[in-house]
N, C-alpha and C. Protein backbone atom coordinates (compact mmCIF):
# COMPACT_ATOMS: atom_id res chain seq x y z
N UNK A 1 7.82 2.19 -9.66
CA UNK A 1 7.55 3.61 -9.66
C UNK A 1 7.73 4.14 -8.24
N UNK A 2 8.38 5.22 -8.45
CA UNK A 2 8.83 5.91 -7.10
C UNK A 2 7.65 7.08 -6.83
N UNK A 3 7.86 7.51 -5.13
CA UNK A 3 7.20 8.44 -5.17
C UNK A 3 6.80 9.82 -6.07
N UNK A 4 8.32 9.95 -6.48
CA UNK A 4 8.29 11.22 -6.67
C UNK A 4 8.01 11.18 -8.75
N UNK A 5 8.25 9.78 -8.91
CA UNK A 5 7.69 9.70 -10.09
C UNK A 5 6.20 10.03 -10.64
N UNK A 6 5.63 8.93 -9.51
CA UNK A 6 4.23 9.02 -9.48
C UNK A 6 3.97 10.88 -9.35
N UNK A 7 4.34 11.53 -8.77
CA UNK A 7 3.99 12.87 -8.42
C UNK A 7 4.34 13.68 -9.53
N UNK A 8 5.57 13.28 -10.28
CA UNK A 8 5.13 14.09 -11.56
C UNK A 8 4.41 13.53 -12.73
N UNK A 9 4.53 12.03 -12.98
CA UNK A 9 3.09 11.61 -13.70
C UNK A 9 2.00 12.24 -13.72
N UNK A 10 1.84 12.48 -12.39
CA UNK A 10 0.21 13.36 -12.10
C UNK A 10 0.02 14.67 -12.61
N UNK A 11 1.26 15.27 -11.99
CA UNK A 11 1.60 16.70 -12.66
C UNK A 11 1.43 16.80 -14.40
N UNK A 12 1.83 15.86 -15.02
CA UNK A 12 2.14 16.06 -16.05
C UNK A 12 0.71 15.58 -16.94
N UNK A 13 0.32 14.34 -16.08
CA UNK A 13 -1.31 14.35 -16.87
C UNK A 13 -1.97 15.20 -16.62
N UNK A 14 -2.22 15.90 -15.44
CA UNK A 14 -3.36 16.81 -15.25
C UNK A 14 -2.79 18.55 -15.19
N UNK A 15 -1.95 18.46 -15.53
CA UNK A 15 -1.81 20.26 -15.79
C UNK A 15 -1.83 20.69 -14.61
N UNK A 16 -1.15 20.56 -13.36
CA UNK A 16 -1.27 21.01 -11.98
C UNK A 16 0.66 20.87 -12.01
N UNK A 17 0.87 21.95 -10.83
CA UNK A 17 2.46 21.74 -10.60
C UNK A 17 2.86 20.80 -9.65
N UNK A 18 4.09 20.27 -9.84
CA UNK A 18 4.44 19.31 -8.91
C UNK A 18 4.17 19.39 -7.56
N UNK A 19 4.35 20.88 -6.99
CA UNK A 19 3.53 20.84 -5.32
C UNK A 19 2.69 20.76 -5.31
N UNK A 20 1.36 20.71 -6.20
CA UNK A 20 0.55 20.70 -6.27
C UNK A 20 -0.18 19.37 -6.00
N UNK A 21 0.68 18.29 -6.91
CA UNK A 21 0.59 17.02 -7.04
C UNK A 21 1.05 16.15 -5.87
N UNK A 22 2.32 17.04 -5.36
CA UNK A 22 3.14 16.23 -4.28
C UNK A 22 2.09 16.33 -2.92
N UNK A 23 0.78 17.46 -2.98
CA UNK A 23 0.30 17.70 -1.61
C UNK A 23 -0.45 16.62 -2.15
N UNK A 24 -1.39 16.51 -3.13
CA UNK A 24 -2.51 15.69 -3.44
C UNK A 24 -1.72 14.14 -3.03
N UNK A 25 -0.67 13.64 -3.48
CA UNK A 25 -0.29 12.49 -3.28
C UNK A 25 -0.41 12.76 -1.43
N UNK A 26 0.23 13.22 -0.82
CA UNK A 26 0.85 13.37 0.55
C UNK A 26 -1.03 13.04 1.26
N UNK A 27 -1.42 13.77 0.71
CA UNK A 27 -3.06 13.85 1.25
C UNK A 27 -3.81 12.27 1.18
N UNK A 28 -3.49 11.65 -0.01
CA UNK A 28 -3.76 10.33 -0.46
C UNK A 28 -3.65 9.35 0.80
N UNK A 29 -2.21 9.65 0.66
CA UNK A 29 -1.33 8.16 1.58
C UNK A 29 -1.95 8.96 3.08
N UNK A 30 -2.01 9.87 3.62
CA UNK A 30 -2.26 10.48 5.00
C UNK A 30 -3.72 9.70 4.96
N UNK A 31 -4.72 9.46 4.28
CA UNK A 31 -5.59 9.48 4.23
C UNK A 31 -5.99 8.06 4.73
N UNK A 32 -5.40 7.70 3.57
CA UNK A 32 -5.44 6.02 3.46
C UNK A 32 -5.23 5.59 5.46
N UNK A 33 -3.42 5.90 5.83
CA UNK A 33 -3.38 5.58 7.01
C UNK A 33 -4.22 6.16 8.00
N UNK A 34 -4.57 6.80 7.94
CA UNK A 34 -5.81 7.10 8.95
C UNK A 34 -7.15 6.37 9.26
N UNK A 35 -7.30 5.79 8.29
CA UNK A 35 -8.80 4.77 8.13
C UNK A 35 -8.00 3.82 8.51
N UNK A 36 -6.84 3.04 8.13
CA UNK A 36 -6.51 1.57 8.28
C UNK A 36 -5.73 1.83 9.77
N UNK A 37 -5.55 2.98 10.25
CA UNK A 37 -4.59 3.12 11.84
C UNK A 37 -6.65 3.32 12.63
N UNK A 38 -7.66 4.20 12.45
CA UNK A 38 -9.02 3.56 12.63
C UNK A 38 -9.60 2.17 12.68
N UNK A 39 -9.21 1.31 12.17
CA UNK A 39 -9.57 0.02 11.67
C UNK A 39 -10.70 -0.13 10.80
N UNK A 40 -10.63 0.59 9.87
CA UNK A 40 -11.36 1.04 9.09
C UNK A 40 -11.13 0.39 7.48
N UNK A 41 -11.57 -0.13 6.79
CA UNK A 41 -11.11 -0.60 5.08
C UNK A 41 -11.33 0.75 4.13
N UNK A 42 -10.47 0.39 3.16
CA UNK A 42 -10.32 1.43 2.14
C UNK A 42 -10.53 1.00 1.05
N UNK A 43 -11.57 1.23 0.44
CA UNK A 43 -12.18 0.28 -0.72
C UNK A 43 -11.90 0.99 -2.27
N UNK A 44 -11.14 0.96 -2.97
CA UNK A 44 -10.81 2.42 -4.43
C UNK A 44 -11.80 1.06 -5.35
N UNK A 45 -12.54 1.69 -5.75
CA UNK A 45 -13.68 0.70 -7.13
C UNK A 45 -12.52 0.86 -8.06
N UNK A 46 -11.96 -0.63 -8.53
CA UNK A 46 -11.52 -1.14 -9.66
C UNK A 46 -9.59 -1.34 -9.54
N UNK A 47 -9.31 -0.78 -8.03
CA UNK A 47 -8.03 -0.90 -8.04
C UNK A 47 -7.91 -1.81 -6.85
N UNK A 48 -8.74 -1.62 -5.85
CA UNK A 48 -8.45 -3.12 -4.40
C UNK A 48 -8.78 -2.18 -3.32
N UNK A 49 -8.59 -2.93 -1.99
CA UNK A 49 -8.82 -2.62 -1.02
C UNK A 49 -8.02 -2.79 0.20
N UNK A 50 -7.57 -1.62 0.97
CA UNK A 50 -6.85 -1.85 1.99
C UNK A 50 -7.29 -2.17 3.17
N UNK A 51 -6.62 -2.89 3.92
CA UNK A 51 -7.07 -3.10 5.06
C UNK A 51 -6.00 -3.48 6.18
N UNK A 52 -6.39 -3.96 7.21
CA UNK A 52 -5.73 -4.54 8.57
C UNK A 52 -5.78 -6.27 8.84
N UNK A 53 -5.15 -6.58 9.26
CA UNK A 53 -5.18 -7.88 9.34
C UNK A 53 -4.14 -8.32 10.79
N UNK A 54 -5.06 -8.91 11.85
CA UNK A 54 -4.03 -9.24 12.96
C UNK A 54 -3.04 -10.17 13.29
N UNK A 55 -2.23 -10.73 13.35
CA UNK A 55 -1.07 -11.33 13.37
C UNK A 55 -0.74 -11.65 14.30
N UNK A 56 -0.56 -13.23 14.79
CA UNK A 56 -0.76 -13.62 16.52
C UNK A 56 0.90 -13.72 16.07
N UNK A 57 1.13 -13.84 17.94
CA UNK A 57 2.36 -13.65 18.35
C UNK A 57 3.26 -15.19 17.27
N UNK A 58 4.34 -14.87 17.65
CA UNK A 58 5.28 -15.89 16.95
C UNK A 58 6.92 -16.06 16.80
N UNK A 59 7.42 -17.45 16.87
CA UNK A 59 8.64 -17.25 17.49
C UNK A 59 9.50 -17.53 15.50
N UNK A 60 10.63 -16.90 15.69
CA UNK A 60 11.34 -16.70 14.32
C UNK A 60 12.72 -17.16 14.67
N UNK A 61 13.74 -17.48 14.14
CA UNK A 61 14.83 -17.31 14.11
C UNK A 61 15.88 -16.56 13.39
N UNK A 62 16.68 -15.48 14.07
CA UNK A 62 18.00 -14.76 13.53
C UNK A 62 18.42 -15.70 12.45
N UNK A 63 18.44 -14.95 11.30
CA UNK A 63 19.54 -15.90 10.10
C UNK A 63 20.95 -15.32 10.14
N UNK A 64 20.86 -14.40 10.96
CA UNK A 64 22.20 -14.36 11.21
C UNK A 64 23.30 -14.65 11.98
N UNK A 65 22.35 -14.89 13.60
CA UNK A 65 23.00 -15.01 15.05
C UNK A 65 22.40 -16.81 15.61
N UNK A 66 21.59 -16.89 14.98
CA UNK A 66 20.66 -18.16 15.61
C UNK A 66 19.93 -18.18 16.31
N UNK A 67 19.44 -16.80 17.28
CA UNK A 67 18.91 -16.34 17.97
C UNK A 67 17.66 -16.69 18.06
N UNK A 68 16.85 -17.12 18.72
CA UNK A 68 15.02 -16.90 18.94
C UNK A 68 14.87 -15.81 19.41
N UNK A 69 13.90 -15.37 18.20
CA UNK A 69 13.51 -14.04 18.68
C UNK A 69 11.75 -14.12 18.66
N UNK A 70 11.29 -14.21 19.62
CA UNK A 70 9.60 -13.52 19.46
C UNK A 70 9.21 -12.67 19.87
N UNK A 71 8.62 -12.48 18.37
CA UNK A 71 7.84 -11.52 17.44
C UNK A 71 5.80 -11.48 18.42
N UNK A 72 5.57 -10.09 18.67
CA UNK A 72 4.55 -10.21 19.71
C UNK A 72 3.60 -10.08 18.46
N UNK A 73 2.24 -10.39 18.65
CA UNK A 73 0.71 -10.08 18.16
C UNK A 73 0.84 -8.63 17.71
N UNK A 74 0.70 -8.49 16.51
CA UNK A 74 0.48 -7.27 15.82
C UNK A 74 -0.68 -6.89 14.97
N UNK A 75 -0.32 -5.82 14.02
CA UNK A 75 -1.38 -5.66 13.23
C UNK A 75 -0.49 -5.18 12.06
N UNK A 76 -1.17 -5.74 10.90
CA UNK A 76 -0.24 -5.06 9.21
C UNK A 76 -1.35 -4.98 8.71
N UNK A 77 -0.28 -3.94 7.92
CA UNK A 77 -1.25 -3.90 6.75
C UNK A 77 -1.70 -4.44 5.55
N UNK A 78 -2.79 -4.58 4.98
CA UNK A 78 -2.58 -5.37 3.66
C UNK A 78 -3.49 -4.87 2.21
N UNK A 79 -2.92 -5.34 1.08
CA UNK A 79 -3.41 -4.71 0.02
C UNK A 79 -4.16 -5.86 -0.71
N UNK A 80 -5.59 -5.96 -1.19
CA UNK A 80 -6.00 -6.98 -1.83
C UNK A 80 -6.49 -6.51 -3.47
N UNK A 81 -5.90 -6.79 -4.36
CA UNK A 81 -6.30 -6.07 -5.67
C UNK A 81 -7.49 -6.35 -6.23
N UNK A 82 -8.20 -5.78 -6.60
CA UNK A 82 -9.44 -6.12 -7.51
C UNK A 82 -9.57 -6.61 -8.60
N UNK A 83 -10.38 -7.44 -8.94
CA UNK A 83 -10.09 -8.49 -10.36
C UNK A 83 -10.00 -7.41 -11.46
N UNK A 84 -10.50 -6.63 -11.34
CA UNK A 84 -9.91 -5.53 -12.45
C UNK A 84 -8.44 -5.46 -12.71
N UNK A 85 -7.84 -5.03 -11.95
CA UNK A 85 -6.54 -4.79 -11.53
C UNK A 85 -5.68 -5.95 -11.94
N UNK A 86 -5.65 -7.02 -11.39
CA UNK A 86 -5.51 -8.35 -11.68
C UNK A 86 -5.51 -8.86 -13.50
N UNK A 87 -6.54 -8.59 -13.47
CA UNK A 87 -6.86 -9.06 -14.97
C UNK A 87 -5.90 -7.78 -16.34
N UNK A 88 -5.99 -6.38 -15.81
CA UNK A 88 -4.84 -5.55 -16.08
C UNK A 88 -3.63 -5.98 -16.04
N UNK A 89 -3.07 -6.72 -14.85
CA UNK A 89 -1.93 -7.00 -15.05
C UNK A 89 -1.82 -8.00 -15.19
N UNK A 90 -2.46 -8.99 -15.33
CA UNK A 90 -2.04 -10.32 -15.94
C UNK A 90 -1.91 -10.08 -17.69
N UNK A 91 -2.83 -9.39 -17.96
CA UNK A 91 -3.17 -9.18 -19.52
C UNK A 91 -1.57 -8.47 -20.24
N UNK A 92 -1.25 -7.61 -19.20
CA UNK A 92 -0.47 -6.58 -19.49
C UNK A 92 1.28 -7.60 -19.97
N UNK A 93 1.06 -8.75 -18.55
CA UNK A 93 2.02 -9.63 -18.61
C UNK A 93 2.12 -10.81 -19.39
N UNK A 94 1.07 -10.90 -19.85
CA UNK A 94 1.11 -12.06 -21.01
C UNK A 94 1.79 -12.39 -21.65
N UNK A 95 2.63 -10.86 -22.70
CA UNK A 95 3.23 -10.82 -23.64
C UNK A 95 4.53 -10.90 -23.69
């Protein structure tokens, strides 16, 4: 599902117009990165939780050139689903 799918899904379940939906989505994701660029977790009851996770430095190699390239200490992001969620889509995939 694409953005702009999801944005009229919404539109279309809840009787609101697509800008309407497209700000509410835009507001969502702004939201989200703001707590996890804070270092902050984002907890939605029954769908998972976002968060940060730090990442020490590390050396990789080009698959294309052969190159060593290191990669410095960062920070990503990460999504952990809730057994709800989980159990949704395992159930969903069963069949």
């Amino acid at each position: 599902m694409t953005r702009d799918e999801l944005v009229r899904q919404i539109a279309y379940k809840t009787g609101i117009t697509i800008k309407e939906a497209k700000n509410i989505v835009q507001i969502t994701f702004d939201s989200i990165t703001e707590s996890l660029s804070n270092g902050e977790k984002v907890k939605i009851s029954g769908f998972g939780t976002f968060s940060t996770k730090k990442r020490g430095a590390f050396k990789t190699k080009n698959p294309m050139t052969g190159d060593i390239l290191d990669i410095p200490e960062h920070i990503k992001p990460v999504f952990e689903p809730s057994k709800k969620l989980k159990e949704k889509v395992n159930k969903s995939n069963a069949t």
